[in-house]
N, C-alpha and C. Protein backbone atom coordinates (compact mmCIF):
# COMPACT_ATOMS: atom_id res chain seq x y z
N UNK A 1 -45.55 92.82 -85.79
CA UNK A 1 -45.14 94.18 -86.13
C UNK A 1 -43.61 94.24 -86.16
N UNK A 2 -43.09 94.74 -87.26
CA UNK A 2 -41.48 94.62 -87.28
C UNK A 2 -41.27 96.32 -86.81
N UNK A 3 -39.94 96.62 -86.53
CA UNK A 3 -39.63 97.70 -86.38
C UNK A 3 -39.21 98.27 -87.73
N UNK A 4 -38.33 97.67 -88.42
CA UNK A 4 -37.84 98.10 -89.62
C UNK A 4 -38.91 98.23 -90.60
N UNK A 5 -39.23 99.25 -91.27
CA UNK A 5 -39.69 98.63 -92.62
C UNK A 5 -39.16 98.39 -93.89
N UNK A 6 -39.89 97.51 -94.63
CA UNK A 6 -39.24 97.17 -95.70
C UNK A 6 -38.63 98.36 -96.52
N UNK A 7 -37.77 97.89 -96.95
CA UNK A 7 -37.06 98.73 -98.28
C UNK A 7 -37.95 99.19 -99.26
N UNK A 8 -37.81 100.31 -99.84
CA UNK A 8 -38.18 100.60 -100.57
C UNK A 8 -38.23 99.83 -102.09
N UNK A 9 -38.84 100.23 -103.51
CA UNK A 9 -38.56 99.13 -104.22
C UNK A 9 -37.11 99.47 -105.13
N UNK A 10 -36.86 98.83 -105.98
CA UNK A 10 -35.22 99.81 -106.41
C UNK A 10 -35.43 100.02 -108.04
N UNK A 11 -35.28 101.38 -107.90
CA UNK A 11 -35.62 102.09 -109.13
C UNK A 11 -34.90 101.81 -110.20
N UNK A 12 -35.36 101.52 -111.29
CA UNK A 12 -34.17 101.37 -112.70
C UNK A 12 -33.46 102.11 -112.46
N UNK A 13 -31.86 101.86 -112.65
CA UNK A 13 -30.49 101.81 -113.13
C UNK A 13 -30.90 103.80 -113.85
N UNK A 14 -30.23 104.55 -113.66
CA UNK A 14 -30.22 106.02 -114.52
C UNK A 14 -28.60 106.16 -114.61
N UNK A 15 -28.46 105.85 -115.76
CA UNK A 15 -26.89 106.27 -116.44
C UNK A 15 -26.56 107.74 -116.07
N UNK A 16 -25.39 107.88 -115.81
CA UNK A 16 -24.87 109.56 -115.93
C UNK A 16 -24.10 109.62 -116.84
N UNK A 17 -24.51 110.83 -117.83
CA UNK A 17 -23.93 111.38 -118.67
C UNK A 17 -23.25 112.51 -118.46
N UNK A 18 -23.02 112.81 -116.65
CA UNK A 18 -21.97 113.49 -116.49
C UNK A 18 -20.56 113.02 -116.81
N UNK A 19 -19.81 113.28 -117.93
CA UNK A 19 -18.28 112.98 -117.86
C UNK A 19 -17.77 113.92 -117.06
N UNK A 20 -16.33 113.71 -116.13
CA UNK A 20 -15.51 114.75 -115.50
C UNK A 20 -15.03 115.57 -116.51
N UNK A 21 -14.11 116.52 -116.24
CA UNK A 21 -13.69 117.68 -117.31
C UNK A 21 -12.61 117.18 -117.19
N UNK A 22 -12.15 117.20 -118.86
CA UNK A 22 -10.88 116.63 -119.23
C UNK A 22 -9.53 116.56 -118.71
N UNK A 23 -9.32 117.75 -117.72
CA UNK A 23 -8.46 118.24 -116.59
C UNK A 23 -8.31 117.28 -115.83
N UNK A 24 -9.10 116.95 -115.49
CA UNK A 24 -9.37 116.32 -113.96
C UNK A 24 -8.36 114.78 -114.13
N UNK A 25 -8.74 114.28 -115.31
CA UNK A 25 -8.23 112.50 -115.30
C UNK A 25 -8.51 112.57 -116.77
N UNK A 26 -7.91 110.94 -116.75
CA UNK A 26 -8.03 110.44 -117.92
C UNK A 26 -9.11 109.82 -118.33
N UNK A 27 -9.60 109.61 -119.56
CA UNK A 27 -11.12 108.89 -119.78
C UNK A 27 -11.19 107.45 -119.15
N UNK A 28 -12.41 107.00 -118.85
CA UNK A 28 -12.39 105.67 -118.52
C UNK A 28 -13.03 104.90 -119.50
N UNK A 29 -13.07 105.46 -120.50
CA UNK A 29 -13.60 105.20 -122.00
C UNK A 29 -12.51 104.91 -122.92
N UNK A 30 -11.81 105.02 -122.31
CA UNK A 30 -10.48 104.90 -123.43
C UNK A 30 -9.23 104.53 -122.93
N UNK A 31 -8.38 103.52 -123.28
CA UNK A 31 -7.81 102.66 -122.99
C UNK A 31 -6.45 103.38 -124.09
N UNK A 32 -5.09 103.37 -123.19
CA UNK A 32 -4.22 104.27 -123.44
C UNK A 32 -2.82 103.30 -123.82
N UNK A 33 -2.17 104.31 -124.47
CA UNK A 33 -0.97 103.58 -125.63
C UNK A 33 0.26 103.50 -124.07
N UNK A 34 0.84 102.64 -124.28
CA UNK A 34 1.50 102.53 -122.67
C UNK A 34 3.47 102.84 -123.40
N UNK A 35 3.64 103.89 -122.53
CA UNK A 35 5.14 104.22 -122.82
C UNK A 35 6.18 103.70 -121.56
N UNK A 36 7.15 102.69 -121.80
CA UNK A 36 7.92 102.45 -120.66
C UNK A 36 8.91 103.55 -120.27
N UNK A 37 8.99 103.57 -119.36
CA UNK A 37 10.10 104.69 -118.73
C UNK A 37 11.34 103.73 -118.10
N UNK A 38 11.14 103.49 -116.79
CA UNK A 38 12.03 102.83 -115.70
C UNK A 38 12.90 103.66 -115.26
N UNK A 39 13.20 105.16 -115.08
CA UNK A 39 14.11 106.37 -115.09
C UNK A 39 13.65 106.32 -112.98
N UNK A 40 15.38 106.68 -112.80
CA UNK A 40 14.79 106.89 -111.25
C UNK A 40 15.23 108.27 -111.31
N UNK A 41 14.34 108.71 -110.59
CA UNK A 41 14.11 110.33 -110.32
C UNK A 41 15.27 110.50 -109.36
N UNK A 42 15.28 109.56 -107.52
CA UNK A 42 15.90 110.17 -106.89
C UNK A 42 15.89 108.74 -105.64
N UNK A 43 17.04 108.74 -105.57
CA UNK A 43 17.49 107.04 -104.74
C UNK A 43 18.50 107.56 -103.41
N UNK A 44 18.15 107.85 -102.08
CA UNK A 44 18.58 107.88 -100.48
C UNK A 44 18.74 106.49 -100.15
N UNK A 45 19.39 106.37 -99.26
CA UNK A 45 19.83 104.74 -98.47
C UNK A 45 18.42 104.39 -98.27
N UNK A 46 17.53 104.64 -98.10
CA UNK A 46 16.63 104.24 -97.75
C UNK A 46 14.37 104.45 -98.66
N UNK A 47 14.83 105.87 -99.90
CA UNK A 47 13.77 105.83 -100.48
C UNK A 47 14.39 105.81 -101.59
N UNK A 48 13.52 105.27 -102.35
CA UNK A 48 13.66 105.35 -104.49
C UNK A 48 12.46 106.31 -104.40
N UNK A 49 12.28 107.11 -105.41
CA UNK A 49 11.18 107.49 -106.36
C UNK A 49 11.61 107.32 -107.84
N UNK A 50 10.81 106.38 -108.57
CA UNK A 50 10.91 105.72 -109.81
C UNK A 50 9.53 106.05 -110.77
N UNK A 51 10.31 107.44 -111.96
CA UNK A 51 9.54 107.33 -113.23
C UNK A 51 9.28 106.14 -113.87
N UNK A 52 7.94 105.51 -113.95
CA UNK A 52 8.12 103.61 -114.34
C UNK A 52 7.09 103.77 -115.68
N UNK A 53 6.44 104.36 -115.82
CA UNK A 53 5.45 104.33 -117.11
C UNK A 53 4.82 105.65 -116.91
N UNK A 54 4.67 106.13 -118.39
CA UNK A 54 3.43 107.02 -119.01
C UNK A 54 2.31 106.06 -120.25
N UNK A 55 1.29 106.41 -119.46
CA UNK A 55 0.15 106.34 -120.30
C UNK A 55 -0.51 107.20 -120.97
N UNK A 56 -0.47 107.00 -122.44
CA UNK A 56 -0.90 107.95 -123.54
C UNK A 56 -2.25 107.86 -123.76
N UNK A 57 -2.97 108.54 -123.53
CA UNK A 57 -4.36 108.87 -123.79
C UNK A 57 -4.91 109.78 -124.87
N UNK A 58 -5.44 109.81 -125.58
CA UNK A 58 -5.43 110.71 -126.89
C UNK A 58 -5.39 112.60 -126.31
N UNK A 59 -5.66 112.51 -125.47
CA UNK A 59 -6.04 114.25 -125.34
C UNK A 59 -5.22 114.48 -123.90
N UNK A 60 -4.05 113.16 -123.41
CA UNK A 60 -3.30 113.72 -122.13
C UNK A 60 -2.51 112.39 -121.69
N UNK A 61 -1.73 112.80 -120.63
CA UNK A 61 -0.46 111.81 -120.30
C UNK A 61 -0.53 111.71 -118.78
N UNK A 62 -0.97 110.00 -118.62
CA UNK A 62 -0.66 109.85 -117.55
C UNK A 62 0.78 109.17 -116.82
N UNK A 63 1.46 110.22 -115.94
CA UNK A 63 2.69 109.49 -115.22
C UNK A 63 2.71 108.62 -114.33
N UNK A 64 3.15 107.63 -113.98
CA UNK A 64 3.26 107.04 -112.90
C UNK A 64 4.85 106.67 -112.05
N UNK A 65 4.54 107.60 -110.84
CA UNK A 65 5.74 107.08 -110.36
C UNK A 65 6.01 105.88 -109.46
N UNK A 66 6.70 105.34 -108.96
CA UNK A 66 6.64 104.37 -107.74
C UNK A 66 7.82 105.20 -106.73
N UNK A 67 6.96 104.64 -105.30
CA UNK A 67 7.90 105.49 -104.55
C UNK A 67 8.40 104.21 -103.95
N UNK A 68 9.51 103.86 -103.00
CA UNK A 68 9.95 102.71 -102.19
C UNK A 68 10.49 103.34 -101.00
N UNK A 69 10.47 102.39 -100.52
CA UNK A 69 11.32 102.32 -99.07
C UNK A 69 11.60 101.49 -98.31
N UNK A 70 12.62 101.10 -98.19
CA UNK A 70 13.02 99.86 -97.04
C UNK A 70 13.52 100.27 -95.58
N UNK A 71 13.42 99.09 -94.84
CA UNK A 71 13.92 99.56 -93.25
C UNK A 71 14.91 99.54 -93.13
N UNK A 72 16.26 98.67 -93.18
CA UNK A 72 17.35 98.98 -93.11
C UNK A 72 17.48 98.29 -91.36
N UNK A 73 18.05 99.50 -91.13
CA UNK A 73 18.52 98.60 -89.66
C UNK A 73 17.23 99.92 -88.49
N UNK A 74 15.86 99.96 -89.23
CA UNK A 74 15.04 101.43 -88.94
C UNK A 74 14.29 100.69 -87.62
N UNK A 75 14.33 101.37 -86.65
CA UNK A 75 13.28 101.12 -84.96
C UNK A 75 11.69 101.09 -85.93
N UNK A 76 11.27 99.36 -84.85
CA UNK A 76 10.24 99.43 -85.35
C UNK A 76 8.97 100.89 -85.39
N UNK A 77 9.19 101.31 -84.48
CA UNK A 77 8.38 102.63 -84.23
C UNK A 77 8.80 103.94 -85.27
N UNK A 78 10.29 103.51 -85.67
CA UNK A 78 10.96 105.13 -86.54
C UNK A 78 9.86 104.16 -88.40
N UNK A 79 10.00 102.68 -88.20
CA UNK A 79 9.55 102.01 -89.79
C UNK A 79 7.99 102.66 -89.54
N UNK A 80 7.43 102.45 -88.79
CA UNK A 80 5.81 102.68 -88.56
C UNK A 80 5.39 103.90 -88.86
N UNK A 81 6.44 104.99 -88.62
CA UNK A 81 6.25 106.17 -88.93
C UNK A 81 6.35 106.68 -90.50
N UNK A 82 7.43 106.17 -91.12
CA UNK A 82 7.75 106.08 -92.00
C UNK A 82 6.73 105.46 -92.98
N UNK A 83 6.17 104.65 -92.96
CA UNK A 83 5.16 103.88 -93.63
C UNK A 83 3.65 104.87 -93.41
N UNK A 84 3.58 105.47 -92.43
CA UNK A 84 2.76 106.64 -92.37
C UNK A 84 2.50 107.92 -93.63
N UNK A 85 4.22 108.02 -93.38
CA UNK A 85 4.67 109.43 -93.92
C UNK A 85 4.11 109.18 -95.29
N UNK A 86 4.37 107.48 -95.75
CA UNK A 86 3.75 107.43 -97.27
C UNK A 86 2.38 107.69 -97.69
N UNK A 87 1.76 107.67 -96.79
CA UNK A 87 -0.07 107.97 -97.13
C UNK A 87 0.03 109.60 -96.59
N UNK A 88 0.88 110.67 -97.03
CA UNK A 88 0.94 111.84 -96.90
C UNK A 88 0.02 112.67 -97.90
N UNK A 89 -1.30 113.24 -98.11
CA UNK A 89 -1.55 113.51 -99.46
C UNK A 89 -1.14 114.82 -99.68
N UNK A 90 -1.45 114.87 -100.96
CA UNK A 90 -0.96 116.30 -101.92
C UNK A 90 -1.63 117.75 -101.36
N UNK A 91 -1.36 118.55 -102.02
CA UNK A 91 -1.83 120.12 -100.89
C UNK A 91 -2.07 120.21 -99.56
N UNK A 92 -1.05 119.32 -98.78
CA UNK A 92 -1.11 119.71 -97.52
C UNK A 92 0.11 120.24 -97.15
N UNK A 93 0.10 121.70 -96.26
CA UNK A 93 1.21 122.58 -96.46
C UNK A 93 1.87 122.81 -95.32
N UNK A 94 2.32 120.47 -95.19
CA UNK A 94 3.82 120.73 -94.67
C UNK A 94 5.31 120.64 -95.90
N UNK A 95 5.78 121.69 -95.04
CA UNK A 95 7.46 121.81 -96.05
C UNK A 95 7.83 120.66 -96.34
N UNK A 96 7.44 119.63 -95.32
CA UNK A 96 8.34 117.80 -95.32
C UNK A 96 7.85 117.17 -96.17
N UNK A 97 6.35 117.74 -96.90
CA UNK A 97 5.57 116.90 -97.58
C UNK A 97 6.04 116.18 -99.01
N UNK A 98 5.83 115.20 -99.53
CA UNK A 98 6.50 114.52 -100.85
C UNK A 98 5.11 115.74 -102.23
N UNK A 99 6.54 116.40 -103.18
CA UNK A 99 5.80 117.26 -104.19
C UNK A 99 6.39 116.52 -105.33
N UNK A 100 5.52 116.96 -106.21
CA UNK A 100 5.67 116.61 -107.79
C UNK A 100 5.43 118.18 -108.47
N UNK A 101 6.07 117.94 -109.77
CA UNK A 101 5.99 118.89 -110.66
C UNK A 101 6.30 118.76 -112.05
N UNK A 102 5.60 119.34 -113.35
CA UNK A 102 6.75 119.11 -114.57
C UNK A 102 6.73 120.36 -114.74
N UNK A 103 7.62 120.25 -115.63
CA UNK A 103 8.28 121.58 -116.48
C UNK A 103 8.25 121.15 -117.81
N UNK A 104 6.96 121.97 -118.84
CA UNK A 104 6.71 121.75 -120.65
C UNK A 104 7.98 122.22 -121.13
N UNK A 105 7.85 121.66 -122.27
CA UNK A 105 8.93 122.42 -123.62
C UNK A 105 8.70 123.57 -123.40
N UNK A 106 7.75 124.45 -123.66
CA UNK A 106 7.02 125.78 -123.58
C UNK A 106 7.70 126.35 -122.27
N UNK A 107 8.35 125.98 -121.44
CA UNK A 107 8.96 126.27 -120.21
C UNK A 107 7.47 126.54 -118.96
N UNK A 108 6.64 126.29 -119.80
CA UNK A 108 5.34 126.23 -118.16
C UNK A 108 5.60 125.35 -117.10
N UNK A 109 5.96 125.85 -115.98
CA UNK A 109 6.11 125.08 -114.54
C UNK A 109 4.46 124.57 -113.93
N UNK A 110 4.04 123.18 -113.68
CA UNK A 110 2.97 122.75 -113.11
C UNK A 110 3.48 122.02 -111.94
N UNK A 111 2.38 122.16 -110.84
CA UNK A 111 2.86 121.83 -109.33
C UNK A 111 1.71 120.97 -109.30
N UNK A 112 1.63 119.96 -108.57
CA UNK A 112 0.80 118.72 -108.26
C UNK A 112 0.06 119.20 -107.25
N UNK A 113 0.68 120.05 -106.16
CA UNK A 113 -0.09 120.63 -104.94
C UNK A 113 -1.69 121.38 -105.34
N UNK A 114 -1.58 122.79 -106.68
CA UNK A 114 -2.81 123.64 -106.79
C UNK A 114 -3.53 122.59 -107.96
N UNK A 115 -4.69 122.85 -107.72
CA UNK A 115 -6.39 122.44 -108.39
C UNK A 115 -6.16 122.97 -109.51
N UNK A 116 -6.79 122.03 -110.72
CA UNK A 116 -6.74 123.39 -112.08
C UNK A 116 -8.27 123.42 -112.19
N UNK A 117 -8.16 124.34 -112.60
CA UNK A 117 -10.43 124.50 -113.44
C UNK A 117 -11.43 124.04 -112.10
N UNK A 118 -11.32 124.34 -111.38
CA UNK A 118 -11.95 124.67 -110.43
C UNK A 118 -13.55 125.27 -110.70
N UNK A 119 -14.49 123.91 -110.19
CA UNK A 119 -15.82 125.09 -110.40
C UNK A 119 -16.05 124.98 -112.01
N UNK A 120 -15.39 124.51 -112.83
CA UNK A 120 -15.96 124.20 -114.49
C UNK A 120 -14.97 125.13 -115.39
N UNK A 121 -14.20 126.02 -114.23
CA UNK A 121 -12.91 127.13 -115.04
C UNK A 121 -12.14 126.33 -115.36
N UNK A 122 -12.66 126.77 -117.30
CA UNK A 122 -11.45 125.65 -118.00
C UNK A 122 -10.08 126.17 -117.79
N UNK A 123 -9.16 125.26 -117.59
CA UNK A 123 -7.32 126.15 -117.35
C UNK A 123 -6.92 126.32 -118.48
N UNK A 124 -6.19 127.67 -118.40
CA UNK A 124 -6.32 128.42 -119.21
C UNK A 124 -4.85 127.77 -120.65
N UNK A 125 -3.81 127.02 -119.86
CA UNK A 125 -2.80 126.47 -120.70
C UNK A 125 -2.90 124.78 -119.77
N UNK A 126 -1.91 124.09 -119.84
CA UNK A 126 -1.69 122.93 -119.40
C UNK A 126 -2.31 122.90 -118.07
N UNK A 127 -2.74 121.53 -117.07
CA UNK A 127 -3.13 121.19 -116.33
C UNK A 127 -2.33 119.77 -115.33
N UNK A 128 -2.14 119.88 -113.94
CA UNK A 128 -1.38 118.38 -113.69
C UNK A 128 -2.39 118.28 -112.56
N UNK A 129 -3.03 116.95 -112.70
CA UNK A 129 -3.65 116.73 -111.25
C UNK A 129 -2.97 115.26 -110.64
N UNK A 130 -3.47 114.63 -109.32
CA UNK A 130 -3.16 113.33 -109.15
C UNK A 130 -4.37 112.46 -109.41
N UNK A 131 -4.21 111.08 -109.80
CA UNK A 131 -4.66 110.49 -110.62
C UNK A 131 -5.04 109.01 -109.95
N UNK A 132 -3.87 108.53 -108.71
CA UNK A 132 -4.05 107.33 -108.26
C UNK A 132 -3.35 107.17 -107.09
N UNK A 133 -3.58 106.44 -106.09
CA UNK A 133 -2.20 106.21 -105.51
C UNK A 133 -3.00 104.58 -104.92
N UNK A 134 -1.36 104.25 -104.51
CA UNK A 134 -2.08 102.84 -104.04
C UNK A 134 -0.58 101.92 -103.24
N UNK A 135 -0.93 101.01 -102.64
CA UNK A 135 0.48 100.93 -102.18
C UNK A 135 0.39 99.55 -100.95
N UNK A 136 1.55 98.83 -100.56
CA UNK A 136 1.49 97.80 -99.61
C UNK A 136 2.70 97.70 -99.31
N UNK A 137 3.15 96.94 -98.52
CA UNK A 137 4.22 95.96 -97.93
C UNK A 137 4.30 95.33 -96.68
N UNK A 138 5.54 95.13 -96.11
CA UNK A 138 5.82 94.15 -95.43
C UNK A 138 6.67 94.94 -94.24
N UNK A 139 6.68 94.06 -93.61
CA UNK A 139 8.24 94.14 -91.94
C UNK A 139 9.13 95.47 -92.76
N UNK A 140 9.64 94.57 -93.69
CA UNK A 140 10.87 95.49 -94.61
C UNK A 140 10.63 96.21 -95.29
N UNK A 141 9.81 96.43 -96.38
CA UNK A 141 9.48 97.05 -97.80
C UNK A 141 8.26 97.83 -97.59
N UNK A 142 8.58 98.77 -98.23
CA UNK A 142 6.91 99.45 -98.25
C UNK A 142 7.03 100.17 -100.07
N UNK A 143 5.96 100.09 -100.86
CA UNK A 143 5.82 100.62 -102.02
C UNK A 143 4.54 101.45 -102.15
N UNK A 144 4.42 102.32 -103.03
CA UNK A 144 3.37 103.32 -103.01
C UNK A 144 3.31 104.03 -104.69
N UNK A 145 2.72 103.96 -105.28
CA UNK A 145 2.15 103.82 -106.84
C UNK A 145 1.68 105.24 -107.06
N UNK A 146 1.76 106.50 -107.64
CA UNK A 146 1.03 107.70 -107.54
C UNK A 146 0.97 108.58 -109.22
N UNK A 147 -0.03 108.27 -109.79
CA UNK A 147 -0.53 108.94 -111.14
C UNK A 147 -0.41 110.41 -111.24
N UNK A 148 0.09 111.01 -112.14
CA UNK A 148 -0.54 112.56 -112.32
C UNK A 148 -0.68 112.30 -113.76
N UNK A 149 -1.99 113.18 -114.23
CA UNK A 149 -2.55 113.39 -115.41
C UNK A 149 -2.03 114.94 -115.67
N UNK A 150 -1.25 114.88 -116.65
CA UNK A 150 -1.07 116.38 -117.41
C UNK A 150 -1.83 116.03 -118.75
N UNK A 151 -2.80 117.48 -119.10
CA UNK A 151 -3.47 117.85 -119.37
C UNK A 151 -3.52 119.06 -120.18
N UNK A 152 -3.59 119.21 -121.62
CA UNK A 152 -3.71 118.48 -122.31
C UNK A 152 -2.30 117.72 -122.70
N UNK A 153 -2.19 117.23 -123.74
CA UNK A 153 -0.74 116.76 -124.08
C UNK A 153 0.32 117.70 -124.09
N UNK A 154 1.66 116.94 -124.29
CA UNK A 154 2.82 118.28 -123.79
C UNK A 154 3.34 118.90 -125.05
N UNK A 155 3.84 119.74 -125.12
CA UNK A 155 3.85 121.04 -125.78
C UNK A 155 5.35 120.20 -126.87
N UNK A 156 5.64 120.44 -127.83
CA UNK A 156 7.06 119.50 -128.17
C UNK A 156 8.13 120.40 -127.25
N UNK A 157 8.97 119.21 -127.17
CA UNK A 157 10.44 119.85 -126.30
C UNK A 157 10.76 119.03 -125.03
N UNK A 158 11.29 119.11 -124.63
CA UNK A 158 11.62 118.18 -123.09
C UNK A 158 10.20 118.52 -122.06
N UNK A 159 10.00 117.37 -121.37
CA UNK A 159 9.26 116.85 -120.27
C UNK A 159 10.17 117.10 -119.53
N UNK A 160 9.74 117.44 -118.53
CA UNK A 160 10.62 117.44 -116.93
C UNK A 160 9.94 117.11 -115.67
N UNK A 161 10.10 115.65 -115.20
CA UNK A 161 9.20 115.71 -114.38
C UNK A 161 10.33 115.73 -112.79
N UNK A 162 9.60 116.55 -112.11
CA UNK A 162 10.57 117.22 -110.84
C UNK A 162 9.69 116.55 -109.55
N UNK A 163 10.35 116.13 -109.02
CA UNK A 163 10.06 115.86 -107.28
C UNK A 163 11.21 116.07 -106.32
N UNK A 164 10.74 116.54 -104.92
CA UNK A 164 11.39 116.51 -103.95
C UNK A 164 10.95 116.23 -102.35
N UNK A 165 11.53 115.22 -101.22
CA UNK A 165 10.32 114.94 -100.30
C UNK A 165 11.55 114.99 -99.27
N UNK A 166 11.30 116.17 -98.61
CA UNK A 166 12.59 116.67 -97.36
C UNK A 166 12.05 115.81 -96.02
N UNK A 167 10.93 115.23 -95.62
CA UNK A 167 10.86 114.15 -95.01
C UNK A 167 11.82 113.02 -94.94
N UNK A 168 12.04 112.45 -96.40
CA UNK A 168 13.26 111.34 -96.49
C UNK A 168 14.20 111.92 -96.99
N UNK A 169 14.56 113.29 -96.54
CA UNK A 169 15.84 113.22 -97.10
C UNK A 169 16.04 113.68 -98.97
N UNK A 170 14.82 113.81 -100.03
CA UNK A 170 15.39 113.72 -101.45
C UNK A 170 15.11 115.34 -101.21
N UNK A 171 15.91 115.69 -102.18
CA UNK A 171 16.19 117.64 -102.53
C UNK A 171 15.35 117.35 -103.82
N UNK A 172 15.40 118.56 -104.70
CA UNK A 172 14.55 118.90 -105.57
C UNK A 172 15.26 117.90 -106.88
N UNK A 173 14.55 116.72 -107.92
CA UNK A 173 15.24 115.84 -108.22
C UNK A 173 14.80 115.95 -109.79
N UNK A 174 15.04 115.32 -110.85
CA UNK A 174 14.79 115.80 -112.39
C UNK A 174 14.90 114.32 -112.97
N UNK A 175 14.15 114.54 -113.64
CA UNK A 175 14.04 113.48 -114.81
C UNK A 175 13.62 113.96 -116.11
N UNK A 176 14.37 114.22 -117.15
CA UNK A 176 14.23 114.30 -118.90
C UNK A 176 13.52 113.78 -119.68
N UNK A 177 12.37 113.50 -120.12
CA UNK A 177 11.68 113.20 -120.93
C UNK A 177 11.85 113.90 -122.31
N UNK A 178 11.84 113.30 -123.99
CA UNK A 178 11.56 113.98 -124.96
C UNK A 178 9.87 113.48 -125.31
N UNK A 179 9.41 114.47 -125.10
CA UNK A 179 7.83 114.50 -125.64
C UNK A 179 7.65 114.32 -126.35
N UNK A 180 8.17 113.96 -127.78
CA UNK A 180 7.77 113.48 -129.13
C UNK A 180 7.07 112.01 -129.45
N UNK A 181 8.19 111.20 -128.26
CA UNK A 181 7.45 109.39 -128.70
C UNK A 181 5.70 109.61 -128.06
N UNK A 182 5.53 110.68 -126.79
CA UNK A 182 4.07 110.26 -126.22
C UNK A 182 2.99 111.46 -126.89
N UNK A 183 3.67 112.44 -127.65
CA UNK A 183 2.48 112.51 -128.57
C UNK A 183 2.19 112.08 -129.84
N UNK A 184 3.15 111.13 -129.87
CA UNK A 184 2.92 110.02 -131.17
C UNK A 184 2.40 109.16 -130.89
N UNK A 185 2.15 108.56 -129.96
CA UNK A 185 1.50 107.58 -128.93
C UNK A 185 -0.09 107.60 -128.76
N UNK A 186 -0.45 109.35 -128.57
CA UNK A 186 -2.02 109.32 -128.52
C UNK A 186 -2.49 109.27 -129.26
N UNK A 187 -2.18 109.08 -131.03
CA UNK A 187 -2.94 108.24 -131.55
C UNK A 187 -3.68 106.72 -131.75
N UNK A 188 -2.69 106.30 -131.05
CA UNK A 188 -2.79 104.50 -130.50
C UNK A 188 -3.76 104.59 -129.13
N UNK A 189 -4.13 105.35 -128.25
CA UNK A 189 -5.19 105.19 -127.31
C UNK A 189 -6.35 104.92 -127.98
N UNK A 190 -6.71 104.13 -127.72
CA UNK A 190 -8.49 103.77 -128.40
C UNK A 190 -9.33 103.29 -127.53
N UNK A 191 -10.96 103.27 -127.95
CA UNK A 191 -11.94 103.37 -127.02
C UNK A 191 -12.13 101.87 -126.45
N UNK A 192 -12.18 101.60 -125.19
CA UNK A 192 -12.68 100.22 -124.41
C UNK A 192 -13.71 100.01 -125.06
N UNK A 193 -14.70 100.59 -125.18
CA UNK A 193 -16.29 99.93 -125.56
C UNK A 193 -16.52 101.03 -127.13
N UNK A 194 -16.94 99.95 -127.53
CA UNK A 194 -17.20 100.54 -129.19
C UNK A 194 -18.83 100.68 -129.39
N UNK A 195 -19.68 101.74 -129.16
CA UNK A 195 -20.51 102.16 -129.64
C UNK A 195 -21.09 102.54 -130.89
């Protein structure tokens, strides 16, 4: 007599034909026109945040920034903390917290902190959510990788993508984008798998 019983048997594979809402991310169906940036947003003795690529997706733009940080001459206990502070996530409402934002041609301000379409409410103009984050290092270095998807594509006129993280020290910081090369771009996103 066993205690366990066997497993059950395992049911065919059922595909979901739920896709997320276009808001949310970028397709995973579709493989995106890649725009280099390399623009640093905002550089302290001790953090970078670096505009490094947008990815063009036919119906939206994903940013990616890189954040850095080195120790310097930092107490192992002040580096430990610090390397903490980087796995900080988004809408949590400390003042110290690291924010993102752009600003459209259209002059619409989007904040990385609020949800758009919530519940299936399509948003009503543009959309920015986060998209990825990911990150490692060492004794010295620490790096941290973080996506936002704006949604739909940007309006013509300057991109502005804004951050500020009063934790390390950066004030409210700007970077210029002209939106013309990345909605010329989402025509070059095309589908991974061809059906």
């Amino acid at each position: 007599m066993n205690f366990f019983p066997a497993d059950p048997p395992e049911d065919e594979p059922e595909g979901s034909d739920h896709a997320p809402a276009p808001w949310w991310k970028p397709s995973d169906d579709e493989l995106p026109a890649t725009f280099p940036i390399g623009e640093t947003i905002a550089v302290t003795e001790s953090v970078a945040l670096i505009l490094t690529v947008a990815r063009v997706y036919g119906n939206g733009v994903e940013l990616v920034v890189e954040r850095r940080i080195r120790r310097r001459n930092t107490s192992r206990r002040d580096w430990q903390e610090m390397q903490s502070r980087m796995h900080d996530h988004f809408g949590r409402f400390d003042p110290e917290r690291l924010r993102y934002g752009v600003v459209l041609g259209d002059g619409q301000k989007l904040i990385l902190d609020l949800a758009p379409g919530l519940y299936g409410v399509v948003p009503e103009r543009h959309s920015l959510t986060h998209t990825r984050g990911n990150g490692g290092g060492s004794e010295d270095f620490y790096t941290f990788e973080d996506g936002m998807w704006l949604w739909p594509l940007p309006p013509e006129g300057p991109l502005e993508v804004v951050a500020q993280w009063p934790a390390f020290g950066v004030p409210e910081s700007h970077v210029v984008l002209d939106s013309a090369p990345l909605r010329e771009l989402a025509s070059r996103a095309r589908p991974v798998w061809v059906e």
